[in-house]
PDB file of N, CA and C in Angstrom:
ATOM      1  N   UNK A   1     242.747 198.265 295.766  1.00  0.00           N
ATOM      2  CA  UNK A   1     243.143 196.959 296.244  1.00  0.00           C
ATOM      3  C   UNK A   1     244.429 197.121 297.033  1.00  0.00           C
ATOM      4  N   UNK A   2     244.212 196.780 298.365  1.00  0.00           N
ATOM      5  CA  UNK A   2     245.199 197.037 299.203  1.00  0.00           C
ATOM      6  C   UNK A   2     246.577 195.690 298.978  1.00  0.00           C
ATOM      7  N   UNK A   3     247.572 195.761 299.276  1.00  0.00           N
ATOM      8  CA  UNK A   3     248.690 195.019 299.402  1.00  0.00           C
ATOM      9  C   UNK A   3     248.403 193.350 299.844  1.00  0.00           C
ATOM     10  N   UNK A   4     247.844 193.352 300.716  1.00  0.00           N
ATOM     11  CA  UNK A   4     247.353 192.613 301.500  1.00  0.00           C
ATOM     12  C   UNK A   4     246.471 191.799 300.886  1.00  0.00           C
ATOM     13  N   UNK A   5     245.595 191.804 299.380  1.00  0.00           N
ATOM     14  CA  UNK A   5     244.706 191.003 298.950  1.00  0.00           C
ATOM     15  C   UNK A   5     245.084 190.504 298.171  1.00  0.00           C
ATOM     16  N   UNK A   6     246.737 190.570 297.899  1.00  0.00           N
ATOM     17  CA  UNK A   6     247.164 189.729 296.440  1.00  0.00           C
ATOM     18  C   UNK A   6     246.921 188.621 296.603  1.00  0.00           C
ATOM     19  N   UNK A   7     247.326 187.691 297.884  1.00  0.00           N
ATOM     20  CA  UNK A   7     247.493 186.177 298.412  1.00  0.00           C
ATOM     21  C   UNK A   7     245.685 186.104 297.801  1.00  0.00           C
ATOM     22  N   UNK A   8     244.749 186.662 298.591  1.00  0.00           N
ATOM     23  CA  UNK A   8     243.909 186.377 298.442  1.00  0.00           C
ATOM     24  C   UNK A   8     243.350 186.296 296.772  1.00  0.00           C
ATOM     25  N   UNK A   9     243.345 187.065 295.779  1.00  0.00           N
ATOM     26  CA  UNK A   9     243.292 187.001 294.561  1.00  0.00           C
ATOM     27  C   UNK A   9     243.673 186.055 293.989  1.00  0.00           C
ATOM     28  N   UNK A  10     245.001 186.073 294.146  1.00  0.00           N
ATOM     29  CA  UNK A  10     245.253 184.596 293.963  1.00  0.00           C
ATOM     30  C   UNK A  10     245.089 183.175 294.076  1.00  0.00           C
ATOM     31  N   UNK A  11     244.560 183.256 295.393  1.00  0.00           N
ATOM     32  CA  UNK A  11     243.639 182.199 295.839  1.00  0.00           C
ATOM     33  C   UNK A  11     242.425 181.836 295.225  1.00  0.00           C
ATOM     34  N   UNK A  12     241.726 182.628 294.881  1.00  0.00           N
ATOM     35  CA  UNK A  12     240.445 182.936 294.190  1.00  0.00           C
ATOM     36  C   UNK A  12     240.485 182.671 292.757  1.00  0.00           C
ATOM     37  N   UNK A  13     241.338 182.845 292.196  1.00  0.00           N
ATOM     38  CA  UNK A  13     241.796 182.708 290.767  1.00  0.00           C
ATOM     39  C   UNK A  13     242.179 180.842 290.606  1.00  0.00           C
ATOM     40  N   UNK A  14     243.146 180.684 291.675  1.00  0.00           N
ATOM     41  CA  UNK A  14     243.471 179.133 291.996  1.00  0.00           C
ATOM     42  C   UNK A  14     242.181 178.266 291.834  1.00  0.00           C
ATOM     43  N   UNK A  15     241.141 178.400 293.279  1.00  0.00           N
ATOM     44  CA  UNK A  15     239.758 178.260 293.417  1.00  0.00           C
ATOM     45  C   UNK A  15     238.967 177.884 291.471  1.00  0.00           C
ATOM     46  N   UNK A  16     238.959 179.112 291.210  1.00  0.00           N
ATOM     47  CA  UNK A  16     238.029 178.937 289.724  1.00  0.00           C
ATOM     48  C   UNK A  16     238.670 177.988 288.922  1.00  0.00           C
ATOM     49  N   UNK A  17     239.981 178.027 288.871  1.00  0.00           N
ATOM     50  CA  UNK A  17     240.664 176.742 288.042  1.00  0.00           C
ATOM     51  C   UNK A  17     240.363 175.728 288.560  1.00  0.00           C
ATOM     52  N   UNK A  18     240.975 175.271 289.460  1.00  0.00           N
ATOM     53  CA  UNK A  18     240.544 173.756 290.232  1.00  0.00           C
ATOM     54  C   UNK A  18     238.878 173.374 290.132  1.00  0.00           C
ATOM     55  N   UNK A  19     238.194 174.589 290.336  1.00  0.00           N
ATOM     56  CA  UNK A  19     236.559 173.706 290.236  1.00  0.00           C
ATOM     57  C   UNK A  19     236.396 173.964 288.530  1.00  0.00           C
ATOM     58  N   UNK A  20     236.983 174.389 287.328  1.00  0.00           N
ATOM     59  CA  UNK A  20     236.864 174.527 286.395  1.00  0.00           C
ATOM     60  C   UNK A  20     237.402 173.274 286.062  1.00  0.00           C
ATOM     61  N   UNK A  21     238.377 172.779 286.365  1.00  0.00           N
ATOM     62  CA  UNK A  21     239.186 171.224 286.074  1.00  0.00           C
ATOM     63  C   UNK A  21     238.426 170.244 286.679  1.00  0.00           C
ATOM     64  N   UNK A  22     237.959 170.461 287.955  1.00  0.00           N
ATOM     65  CA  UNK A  22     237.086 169.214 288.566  1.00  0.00           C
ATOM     66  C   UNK A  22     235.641 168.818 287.642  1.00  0.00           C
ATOM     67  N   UNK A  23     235.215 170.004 287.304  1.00  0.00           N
ATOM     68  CA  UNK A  23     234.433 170.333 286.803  1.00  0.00           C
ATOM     69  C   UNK A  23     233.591 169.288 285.167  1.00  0.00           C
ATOM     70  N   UNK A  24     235.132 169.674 284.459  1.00  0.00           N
ATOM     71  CA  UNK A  24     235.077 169.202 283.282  1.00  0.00           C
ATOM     72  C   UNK A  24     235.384 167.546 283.236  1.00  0.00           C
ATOM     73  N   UNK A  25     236.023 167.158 284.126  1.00  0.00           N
ATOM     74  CA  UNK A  25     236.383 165.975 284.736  1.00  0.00           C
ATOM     75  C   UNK A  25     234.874 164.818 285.130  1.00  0.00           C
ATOM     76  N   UNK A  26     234.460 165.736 285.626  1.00  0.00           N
ATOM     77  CA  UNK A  26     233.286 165.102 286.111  1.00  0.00           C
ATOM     78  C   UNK A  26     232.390 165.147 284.699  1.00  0.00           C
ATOM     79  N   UNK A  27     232.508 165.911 284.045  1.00  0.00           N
ATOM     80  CA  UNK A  27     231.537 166.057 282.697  1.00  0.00           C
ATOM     81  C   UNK A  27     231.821 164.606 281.793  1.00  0.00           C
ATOM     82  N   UNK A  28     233.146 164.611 282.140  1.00  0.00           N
ATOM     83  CA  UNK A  28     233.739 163.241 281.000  1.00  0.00           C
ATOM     84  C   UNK A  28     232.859 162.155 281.396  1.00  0.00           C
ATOM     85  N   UNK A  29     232.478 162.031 282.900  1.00  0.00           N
ATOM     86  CA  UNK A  29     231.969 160.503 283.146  1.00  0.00           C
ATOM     87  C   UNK A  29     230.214 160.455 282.983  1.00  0.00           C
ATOM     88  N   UNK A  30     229.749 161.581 282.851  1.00  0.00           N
ATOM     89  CA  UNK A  30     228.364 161.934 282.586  1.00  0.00           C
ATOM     90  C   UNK A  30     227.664 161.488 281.414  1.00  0.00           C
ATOM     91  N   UNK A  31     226.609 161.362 281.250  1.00  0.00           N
ATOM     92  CA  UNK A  31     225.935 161.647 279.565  1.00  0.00           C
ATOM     93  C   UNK A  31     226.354 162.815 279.072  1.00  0.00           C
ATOM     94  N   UNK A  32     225.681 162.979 277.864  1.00  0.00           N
ATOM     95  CA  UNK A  32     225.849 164.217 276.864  1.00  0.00           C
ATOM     96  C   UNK A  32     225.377 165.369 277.625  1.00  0.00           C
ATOM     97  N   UNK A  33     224.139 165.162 277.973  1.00  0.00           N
ATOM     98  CA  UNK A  33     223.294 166.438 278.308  1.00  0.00           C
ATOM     99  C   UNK A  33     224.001 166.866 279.494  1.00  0.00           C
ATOM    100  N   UNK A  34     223.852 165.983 280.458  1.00  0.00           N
ATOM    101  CA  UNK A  34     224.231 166.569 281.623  1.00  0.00           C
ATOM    102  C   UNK A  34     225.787 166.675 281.736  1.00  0.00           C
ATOM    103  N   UNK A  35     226.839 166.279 280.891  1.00  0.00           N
ATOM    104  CA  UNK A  35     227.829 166.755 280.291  1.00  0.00           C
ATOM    105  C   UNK A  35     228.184 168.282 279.718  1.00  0.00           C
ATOM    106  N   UNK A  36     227.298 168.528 279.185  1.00  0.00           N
ATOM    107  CA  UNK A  36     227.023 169.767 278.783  1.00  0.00           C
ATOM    108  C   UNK A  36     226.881 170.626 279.445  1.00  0.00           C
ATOM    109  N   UNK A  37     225.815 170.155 280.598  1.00  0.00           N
ATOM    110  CA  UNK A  37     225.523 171.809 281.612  1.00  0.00           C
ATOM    111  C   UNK A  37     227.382 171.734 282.236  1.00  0.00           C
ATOM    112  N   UNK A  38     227.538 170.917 282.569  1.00  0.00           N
ATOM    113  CA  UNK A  38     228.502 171.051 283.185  1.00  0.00           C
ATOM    114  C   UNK A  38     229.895 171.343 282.955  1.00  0.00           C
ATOM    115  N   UNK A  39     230.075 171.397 281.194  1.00  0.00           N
ATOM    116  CA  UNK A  39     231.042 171.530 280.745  1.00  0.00           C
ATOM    117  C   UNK A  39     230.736 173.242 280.686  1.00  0.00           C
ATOM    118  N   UNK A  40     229.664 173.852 280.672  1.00  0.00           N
ATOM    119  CA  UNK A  40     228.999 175.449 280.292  1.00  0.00           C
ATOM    120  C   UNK A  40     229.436 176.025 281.846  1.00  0.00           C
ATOM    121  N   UNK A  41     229.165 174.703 282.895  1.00  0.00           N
ATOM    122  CA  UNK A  41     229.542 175.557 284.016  1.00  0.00           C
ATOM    123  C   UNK A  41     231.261 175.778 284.529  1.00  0.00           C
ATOM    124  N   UNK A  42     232.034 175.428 283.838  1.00  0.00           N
ATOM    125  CA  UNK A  42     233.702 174.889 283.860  1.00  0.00           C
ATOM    126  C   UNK A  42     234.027 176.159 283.223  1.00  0.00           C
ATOM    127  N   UNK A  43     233.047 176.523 282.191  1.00  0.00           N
ATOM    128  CA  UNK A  43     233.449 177.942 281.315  1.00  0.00           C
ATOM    129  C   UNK A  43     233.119 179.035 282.086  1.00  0.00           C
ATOM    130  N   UNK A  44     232.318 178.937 282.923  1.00  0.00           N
ATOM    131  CA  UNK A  44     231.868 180.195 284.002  1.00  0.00           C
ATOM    132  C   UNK A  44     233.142 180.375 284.815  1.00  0.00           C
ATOM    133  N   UNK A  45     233.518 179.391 285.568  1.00  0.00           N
ATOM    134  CA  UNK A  45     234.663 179.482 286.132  1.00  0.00           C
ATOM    135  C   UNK A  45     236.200 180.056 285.478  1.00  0.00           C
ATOM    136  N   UNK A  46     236.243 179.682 284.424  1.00  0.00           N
ATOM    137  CA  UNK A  46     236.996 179.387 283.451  1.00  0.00           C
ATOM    138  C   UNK A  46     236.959 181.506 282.780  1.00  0.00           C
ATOM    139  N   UNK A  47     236.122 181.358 283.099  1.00  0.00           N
ATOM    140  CA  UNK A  47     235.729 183.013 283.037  1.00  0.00           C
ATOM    141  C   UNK A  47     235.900 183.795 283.686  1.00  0.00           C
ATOM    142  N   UNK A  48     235.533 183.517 284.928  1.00  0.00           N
ATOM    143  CA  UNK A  48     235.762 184.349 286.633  1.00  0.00           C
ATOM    144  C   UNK A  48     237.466 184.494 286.585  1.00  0.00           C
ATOM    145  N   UNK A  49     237.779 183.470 286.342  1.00  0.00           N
ATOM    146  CA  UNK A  49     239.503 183.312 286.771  1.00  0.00           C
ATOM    147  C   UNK A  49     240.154 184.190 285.796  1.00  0.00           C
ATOM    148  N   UNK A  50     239.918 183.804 284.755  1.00  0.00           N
ATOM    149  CA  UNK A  50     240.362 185.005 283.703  1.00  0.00           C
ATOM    150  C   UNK A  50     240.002 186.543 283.450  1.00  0.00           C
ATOM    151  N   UNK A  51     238.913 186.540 284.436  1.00  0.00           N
ATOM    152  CA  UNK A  51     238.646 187.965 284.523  1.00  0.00           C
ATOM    153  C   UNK A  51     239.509 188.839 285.740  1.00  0.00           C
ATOM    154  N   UNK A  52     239.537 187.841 286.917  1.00  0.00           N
ATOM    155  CA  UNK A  52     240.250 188.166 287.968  1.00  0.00           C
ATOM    156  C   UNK A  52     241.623 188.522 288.099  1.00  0.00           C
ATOM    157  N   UNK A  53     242.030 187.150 287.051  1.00  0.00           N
ATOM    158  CA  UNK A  53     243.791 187.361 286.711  1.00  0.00           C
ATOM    159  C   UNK A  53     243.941 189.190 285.713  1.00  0.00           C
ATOM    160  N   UNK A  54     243.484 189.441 284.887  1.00  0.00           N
ATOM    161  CA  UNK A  54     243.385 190.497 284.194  1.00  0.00           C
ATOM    162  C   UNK A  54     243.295 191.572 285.124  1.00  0.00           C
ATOM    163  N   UNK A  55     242.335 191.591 286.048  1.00  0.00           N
ATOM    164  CA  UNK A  55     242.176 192.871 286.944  1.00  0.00           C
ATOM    165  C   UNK A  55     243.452 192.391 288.348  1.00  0.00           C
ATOM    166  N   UNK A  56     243.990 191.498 288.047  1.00  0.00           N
ATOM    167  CA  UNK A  56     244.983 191.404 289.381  1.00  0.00           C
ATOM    168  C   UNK A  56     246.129 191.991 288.988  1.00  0.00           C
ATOM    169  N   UNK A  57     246.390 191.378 287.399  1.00  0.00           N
ATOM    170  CA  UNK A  57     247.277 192.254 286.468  1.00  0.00           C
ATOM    171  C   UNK A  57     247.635 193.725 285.716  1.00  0.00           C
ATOM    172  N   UNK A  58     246.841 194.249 285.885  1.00  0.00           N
ATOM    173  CA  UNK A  58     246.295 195.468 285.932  1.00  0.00           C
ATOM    174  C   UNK A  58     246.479 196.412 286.995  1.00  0.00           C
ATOM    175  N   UNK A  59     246.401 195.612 287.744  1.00  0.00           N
ATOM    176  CA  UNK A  59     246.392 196.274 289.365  1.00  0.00           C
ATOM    177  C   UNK A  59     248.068 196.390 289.616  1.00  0.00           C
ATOM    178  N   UNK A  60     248.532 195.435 289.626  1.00  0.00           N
ATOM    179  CA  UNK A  60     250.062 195.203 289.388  1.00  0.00           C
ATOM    180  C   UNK A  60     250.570 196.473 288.454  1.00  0.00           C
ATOM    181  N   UNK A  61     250.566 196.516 287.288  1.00  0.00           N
ATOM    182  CA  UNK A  61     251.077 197.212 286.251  1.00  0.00           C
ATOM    183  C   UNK A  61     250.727 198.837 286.968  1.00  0.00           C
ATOM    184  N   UNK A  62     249.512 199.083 286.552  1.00  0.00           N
ATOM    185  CA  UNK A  62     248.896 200.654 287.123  1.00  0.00           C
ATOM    186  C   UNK A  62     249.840 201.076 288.759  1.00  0.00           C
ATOM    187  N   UNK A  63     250.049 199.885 289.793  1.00  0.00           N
ATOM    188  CA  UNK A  63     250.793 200.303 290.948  1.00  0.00           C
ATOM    189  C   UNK A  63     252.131 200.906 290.423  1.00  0.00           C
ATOM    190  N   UNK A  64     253.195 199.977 289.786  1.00  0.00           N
ATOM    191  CA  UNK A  64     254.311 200.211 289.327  1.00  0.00           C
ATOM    192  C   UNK A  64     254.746 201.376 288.129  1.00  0.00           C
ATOM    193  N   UNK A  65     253.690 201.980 287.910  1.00  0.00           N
ATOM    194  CA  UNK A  65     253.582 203.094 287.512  1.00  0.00           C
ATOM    195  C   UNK A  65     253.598 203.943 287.972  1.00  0.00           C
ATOM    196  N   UNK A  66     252.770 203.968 289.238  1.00  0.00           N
ATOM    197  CA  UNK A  66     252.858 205.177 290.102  1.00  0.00           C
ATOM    198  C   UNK A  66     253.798 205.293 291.435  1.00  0.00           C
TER     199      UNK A  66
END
């Protein structure tokens, strides 16, 4: 990961939160069911972002090592 893709990572990480918040938001005004898919899909996001932040962090740490 070159220098140059942090902005972008970050962006991307931003991205999964915001549609993870819009997300669940929109679940509140729904029924149950279709509340549900949508609260399952907030966790996908909710997942991506936390996977991304970890490998952005990582990336960080492992540089400053070397």
């Amino acid at each position: 990961m070159s220098g140059s893709n942090y902005p972008l990572k970050i962006a991307q990480i931003k991205a999964d939160l915001f549609v993870a918040k819009a997300t669940i938001e929109e679940a509140r005004k729904r029924t149950p069911s279709a509340g549900k898919y949508l609260k399952g899909q907030a966790g996908y996001h909710l997942q991506q972002a936390a996977e991304k932040l970890i490998k952005y962090r990582f990336t960080i740490l492992f540089r400053s090592l070397t």
